[in-house]
PDB file of N, CA and C in Angstrom:
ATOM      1  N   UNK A   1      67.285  82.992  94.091  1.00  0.00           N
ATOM      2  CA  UNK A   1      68.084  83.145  92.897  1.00  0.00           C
ATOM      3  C   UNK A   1      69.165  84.215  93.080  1.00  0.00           C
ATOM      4  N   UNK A   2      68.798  85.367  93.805  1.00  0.00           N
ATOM      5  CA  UNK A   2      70.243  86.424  93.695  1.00  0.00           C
ATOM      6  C   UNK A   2      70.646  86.470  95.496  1.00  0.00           C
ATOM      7  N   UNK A   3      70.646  85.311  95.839  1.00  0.00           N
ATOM      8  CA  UNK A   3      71.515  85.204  96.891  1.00  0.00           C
ATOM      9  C   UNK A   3      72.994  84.640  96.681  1.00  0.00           C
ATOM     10  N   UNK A   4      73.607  85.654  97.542  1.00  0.00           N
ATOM     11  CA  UNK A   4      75.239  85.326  97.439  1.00  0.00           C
ATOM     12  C   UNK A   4      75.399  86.838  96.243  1.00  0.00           C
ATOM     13  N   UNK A   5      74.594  87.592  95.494  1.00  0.00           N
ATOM     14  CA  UNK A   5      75.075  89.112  95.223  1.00  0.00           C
ATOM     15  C   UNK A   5      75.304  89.905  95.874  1.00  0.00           C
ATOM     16  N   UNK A   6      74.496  90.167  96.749  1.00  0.00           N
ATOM     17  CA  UNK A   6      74.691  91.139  97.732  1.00  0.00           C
ATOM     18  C   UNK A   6      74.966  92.435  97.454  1.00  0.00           C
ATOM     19  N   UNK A   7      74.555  93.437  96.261  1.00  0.00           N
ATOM     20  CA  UNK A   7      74.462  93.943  95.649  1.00  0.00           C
ATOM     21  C   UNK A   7      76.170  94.259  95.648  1.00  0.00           C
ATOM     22  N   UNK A   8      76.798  93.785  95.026  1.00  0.00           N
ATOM     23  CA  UNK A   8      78.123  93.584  94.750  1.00  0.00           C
ATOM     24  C   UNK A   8      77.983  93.802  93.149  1.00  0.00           C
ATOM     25  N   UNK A   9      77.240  93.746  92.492  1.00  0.00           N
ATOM     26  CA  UNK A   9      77.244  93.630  91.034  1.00  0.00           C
ATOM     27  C   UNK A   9      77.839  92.914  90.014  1.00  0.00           C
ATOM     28  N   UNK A  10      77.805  91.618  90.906  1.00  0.00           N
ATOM     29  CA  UNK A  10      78.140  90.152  90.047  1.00  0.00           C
ATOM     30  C   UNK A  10      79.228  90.287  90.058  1.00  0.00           C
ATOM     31  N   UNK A  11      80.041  90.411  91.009  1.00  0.00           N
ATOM     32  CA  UNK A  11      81.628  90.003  91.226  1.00  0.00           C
ATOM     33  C   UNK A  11      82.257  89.313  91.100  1.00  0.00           C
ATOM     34  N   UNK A  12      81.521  88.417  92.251  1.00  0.00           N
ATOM     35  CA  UNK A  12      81.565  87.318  92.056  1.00  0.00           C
ATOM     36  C   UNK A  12      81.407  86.100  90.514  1.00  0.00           C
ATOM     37  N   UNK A  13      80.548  86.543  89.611  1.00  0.00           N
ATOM     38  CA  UNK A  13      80.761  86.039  88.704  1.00  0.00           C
ATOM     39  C   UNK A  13      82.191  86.301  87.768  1.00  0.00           C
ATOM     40  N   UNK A  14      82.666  87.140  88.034  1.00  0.00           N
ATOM     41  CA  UNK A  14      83.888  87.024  87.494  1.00  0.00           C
ATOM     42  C   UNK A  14      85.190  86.498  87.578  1.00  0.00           C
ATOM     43  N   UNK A  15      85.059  85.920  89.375  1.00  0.00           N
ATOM     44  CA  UNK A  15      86.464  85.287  89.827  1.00  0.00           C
ATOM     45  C   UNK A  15      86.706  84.050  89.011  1.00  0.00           C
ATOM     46  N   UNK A  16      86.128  83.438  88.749  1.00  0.00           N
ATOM     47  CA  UNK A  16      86.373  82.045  87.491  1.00  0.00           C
ATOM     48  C   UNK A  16      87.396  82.826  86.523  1.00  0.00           C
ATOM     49  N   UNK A  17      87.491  83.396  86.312  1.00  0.00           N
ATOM     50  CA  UNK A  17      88.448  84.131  85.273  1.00  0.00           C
ATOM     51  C   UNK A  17      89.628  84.221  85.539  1.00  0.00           C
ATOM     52  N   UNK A  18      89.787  84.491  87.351  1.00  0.00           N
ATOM     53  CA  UNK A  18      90.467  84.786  87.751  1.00  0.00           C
ATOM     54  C   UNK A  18      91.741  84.225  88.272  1.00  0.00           C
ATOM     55  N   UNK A  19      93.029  83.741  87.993  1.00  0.00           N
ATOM     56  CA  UNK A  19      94.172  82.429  88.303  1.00  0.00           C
ATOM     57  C   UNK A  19      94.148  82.773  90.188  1.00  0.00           C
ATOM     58  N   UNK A  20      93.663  83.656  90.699  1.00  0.00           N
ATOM     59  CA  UNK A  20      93.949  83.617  92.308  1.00  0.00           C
ATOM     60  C   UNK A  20      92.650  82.981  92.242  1.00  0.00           C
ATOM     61  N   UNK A  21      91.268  82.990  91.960  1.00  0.00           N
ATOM     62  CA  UNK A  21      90.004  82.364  92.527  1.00  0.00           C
ATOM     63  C   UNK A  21      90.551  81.021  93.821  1.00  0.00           C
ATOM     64  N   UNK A  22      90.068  81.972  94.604  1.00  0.00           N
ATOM     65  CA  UNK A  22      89.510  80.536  95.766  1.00  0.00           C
ATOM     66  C   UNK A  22      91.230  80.120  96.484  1.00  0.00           C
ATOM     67  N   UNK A  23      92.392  81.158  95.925  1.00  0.00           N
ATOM     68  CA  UNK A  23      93.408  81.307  96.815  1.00  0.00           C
ATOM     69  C   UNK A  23      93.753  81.827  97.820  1.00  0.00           C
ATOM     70  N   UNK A  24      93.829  81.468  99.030  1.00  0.00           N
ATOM     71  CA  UNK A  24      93.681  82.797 100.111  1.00  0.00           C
ATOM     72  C   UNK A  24      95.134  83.522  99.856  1.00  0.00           C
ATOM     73  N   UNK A  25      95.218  84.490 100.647  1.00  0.00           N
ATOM     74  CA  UNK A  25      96.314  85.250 101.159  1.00  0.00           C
ATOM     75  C   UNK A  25      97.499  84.450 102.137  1.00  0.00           C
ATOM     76  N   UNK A  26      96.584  83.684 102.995  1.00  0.00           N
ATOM     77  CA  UNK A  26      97.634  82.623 103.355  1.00  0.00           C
ATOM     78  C   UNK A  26      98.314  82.027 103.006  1.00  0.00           C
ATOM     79  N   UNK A  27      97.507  81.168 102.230  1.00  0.00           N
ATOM     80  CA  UNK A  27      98.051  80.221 101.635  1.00  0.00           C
ATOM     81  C   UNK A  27      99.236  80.726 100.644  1.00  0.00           C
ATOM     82  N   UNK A  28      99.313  81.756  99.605  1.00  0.00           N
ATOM     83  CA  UNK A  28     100.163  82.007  98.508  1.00  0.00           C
ATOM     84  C   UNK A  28     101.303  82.394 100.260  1.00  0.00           C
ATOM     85  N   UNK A  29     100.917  83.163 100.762  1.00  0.00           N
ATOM     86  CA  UNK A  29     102.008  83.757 101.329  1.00  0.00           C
ATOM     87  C   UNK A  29     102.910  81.832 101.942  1.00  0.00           C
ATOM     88  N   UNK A  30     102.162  80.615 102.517  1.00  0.00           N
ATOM     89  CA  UNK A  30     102.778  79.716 103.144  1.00  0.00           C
ATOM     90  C   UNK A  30     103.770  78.915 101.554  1.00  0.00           C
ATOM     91  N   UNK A  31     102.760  78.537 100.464  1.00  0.00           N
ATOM     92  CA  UNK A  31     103.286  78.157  99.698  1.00  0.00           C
ATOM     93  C   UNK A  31     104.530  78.869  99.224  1.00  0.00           C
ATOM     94  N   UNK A  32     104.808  80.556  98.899  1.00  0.00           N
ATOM     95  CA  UNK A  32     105.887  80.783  98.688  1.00  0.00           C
ATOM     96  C   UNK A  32     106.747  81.133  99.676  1.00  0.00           C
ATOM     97  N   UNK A  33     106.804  81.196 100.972  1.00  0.00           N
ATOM     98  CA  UNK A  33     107.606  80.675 101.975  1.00  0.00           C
ATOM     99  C   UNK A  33     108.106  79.006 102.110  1.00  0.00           C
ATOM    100  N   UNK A  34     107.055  78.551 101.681  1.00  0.00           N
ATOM    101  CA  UNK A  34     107.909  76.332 101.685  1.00  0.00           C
ATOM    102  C   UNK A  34     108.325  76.617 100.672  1.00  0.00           C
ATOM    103  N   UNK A  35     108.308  77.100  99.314  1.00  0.00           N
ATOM    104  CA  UNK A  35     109.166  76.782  97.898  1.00  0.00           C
ATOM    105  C   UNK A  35     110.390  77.833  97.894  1.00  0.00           C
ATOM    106  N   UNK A  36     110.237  79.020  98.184  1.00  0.00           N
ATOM    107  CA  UNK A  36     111.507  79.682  98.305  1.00  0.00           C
ATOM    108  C   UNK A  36     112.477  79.932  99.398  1.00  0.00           C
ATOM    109  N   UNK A  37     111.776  80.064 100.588  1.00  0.00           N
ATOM    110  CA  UNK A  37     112.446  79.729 102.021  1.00  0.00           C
ATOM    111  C   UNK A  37     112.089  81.490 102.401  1.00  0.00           C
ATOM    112  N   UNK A  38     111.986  81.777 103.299  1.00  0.00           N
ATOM    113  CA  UNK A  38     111.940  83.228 104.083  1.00  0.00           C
ATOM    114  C   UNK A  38     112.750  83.912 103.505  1.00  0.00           C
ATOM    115  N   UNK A  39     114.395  83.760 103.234  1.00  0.00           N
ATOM    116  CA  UNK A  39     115.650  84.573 102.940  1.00  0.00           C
ATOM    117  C   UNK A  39     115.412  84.406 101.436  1.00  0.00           C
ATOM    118  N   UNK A  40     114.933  83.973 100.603  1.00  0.00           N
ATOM    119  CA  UNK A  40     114.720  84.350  99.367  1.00  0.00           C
ATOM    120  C   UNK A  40     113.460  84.780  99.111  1.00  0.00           C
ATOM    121  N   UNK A  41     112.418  85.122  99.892  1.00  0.00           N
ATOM    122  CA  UNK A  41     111.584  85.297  99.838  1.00  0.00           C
ATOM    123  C   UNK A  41     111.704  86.994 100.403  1.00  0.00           C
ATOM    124  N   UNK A  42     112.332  87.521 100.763  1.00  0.00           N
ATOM    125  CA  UNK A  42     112.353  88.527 101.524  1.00  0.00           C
ATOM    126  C   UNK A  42     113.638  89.481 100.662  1.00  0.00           C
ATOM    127  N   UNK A  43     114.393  88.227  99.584  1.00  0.00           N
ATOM    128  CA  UNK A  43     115.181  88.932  98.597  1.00  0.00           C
ATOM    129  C   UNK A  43     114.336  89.366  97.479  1.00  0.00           C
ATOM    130  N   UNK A  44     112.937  88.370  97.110  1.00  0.00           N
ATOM    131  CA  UNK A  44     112.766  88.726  95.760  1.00  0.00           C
ATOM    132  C   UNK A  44     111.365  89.912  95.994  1.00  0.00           C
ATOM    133  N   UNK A  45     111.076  90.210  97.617  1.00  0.00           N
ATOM    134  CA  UNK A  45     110.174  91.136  97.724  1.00  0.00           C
ATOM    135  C   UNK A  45     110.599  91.745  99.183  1.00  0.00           C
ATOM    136  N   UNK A  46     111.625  92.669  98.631  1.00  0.00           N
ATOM    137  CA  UNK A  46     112.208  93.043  99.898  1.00  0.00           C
ATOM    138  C   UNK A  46     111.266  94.273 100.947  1.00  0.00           C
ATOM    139  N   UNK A  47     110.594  92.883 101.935  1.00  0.00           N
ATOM    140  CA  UNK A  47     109.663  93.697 102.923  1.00  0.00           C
ATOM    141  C   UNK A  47     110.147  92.998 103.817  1.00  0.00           C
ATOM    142  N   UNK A  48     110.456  94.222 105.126  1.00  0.00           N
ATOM    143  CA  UNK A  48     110.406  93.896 106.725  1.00  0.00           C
ATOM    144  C   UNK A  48     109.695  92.273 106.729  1.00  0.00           C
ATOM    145  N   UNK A  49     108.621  92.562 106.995  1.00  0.00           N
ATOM    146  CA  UNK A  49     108.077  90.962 107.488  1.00  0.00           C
ATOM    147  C   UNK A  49     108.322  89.738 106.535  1.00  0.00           C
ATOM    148  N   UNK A  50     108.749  89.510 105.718  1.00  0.00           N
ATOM    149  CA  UNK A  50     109.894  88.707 105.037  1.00  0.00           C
ATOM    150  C   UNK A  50     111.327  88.476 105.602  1.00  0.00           C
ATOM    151  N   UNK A  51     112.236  89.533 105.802  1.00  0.00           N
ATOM    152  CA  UNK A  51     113.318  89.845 105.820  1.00  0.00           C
ATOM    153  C   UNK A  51     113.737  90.273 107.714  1.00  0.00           C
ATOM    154  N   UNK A  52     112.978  90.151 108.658  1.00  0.00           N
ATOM    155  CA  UNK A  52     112.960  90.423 109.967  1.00  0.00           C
ATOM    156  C   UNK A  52     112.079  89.705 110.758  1.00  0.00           C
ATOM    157  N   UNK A  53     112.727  88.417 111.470  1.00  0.00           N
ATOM    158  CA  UNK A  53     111.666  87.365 112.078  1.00  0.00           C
ATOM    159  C   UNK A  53     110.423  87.242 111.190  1.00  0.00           C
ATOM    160  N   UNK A  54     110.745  86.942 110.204  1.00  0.00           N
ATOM    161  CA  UNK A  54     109.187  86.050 109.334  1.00  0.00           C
ATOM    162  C   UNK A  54     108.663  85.657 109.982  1.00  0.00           C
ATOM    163  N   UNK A  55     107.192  85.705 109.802  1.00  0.00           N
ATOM    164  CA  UNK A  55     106.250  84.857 109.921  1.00  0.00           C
ATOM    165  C   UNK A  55     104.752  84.610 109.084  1.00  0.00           C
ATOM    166  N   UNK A  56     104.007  83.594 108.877  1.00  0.00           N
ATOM    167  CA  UNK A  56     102.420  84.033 108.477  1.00  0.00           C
ATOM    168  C   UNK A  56     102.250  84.704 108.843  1.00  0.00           C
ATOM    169  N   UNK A  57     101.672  84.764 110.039  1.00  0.00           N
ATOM    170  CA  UNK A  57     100.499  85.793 110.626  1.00  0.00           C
ATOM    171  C   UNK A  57     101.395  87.477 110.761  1.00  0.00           C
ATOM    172  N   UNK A  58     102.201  87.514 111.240  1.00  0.00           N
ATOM    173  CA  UNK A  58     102.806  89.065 111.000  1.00  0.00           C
ATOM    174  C   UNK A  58     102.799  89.420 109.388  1.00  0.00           C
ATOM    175  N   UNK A  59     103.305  88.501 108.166  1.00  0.00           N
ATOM    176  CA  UNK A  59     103.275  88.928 106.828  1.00  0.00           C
ATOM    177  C   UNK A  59     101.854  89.240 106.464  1.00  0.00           C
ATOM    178  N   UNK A  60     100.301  88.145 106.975  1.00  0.00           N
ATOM    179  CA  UNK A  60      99.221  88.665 106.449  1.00  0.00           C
ATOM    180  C   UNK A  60      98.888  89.897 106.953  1.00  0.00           C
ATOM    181  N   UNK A  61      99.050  90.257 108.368  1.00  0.00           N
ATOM    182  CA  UNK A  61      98.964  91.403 108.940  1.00  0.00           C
ATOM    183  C   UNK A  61      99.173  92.615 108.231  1.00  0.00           C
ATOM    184  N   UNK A  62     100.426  92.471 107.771  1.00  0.00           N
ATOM    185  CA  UNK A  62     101.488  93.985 107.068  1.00  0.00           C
ATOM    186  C   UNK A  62     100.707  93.734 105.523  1.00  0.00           C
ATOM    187  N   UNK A  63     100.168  92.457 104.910  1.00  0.00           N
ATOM    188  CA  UNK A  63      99.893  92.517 103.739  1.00  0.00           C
ATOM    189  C   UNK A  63      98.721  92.914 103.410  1.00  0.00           C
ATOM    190  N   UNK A  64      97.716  92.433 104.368  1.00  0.00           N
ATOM    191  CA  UNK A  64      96.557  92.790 104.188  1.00  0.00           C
ATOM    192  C   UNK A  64      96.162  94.680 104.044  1.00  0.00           C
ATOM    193  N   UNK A  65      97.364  95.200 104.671  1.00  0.00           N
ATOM    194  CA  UNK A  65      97.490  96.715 105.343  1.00  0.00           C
ATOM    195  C   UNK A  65      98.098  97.413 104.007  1.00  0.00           C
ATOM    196  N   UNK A  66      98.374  96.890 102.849  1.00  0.00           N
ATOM    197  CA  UNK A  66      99.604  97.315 102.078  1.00  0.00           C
ATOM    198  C   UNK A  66      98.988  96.681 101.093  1.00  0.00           C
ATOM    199  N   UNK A  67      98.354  97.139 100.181  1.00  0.00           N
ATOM    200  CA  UNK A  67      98.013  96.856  98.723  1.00  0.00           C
ATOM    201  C   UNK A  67      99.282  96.706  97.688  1.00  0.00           C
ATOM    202  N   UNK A  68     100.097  97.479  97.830  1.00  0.00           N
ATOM    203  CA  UNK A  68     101.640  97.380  96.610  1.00  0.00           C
ATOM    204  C   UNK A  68     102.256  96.417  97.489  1.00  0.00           C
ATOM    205  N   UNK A  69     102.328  96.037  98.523  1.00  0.00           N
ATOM    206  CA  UNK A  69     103.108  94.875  98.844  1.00  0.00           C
ATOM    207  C   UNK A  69     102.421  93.482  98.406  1.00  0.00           C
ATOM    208  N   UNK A  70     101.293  93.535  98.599  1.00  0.00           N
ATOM    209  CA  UNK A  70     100.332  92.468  98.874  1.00  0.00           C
ATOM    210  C   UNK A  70     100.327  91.917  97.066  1.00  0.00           C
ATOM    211  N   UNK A  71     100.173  93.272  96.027  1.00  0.00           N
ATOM    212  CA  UNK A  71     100.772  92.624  94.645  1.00  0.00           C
ATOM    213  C   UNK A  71     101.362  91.917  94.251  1.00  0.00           C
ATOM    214  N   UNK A  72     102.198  92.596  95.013  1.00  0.00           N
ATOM    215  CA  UNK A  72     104.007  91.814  94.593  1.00  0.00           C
ATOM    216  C   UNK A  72     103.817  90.624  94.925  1.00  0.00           C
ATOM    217  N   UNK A  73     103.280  89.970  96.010  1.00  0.00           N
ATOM    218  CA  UNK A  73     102.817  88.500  96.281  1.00  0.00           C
ATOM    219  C   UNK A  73     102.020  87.804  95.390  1.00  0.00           C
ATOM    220  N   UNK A  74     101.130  88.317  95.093  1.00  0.00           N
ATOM    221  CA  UNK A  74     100.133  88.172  94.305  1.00  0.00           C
ATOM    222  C   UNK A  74     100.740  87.617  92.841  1.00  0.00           C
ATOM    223  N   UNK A  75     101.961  88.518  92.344  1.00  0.00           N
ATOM    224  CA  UNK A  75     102.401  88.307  91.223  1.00  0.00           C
ATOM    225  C   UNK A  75     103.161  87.306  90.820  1.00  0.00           C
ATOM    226  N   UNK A  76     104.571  87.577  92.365  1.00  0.00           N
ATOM    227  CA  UNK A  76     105.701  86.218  92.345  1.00  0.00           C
ATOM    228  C   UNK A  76     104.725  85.031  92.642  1.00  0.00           C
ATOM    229  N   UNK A  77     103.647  84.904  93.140  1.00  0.00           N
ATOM    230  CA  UNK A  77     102.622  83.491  92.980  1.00  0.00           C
ATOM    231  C   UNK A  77     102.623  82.967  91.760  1.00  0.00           C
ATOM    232  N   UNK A  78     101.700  84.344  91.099  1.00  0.00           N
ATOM    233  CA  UNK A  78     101.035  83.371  89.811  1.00  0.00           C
ATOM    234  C   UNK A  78     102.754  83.033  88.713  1.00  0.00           C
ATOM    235  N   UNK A  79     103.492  84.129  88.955  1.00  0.00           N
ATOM    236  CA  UNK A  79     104.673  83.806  88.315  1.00  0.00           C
ATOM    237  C   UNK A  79     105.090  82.458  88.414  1.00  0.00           C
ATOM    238  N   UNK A  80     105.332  82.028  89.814  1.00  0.00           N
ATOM    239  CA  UNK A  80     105.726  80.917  90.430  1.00  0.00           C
ATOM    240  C   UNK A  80     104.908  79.660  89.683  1.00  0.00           C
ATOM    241  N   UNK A  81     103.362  79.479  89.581  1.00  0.00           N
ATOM    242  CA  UNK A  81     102.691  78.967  89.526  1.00  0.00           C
ATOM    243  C   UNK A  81     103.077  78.549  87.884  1.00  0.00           C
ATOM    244  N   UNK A  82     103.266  79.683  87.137  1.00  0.00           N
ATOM    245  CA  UNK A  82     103.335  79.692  85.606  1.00  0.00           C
ATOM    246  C   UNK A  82     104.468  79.171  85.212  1.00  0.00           C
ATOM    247  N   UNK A  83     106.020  79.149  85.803  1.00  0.00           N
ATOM    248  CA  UNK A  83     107.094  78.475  85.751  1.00  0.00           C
ATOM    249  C   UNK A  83     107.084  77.551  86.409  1.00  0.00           C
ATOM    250  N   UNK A  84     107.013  76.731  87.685  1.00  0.00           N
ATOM    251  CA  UNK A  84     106.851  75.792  87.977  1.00  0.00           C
ATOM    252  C   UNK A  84     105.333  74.902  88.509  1.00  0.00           C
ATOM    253  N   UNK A  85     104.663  75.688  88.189  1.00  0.00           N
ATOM    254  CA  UNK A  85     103.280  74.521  88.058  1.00  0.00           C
ATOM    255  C   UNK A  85     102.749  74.706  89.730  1.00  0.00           C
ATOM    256  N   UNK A  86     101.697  73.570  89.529  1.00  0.00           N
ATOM    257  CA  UNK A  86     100.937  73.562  90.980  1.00  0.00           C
ATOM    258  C   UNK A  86     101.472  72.458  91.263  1.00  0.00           C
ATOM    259  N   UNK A  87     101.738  72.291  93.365  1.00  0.00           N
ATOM    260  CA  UNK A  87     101.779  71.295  93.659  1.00  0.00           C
ATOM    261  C   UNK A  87     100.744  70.018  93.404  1.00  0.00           C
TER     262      UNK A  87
END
């Protein structure tokens, strides 16, 4: 019965709440790279790894490392998501 707590203190029960649940970091970072393109993507969150040879794996790198950057993704997502919908 309390496998998957891990004495986390029901954390996990709260991601249902949550509009990122079950989104990786990848993924928001690939989806708003295909919908805005790198060069607007690097205008509307002006970071190096956006804005200097983009890529996934260098942006999760620097994002994962960077909590106030990693927001800002986090945010222009669900923003994104809330004005133009899910694919």
């Amino acid at each position: 019965m309390g496998e998957g707590m891990g004495g986390e203190g029901g954390k996990g029960r709260e991601q249902p709440r949550n509009p990122l649940h079950g989104i990786t970091l990848a993924r928001m970072v690939e989806d708003l790279a295909d919908f805005y393109g790198w060069a607007e993507l690097g205008r509307l969150i002006p970071v190096r790894c956006f804005t200097h040879d983009p890529s996934v794996p260098s942006s999760l790198k620097f994002l994962r490392r960077t909590p106030w950057a990693r927001e800002k993704v986090e945010a222009l997502y669900l923003q994104s998501l809330q004005r133009y919908g899910r694919n």
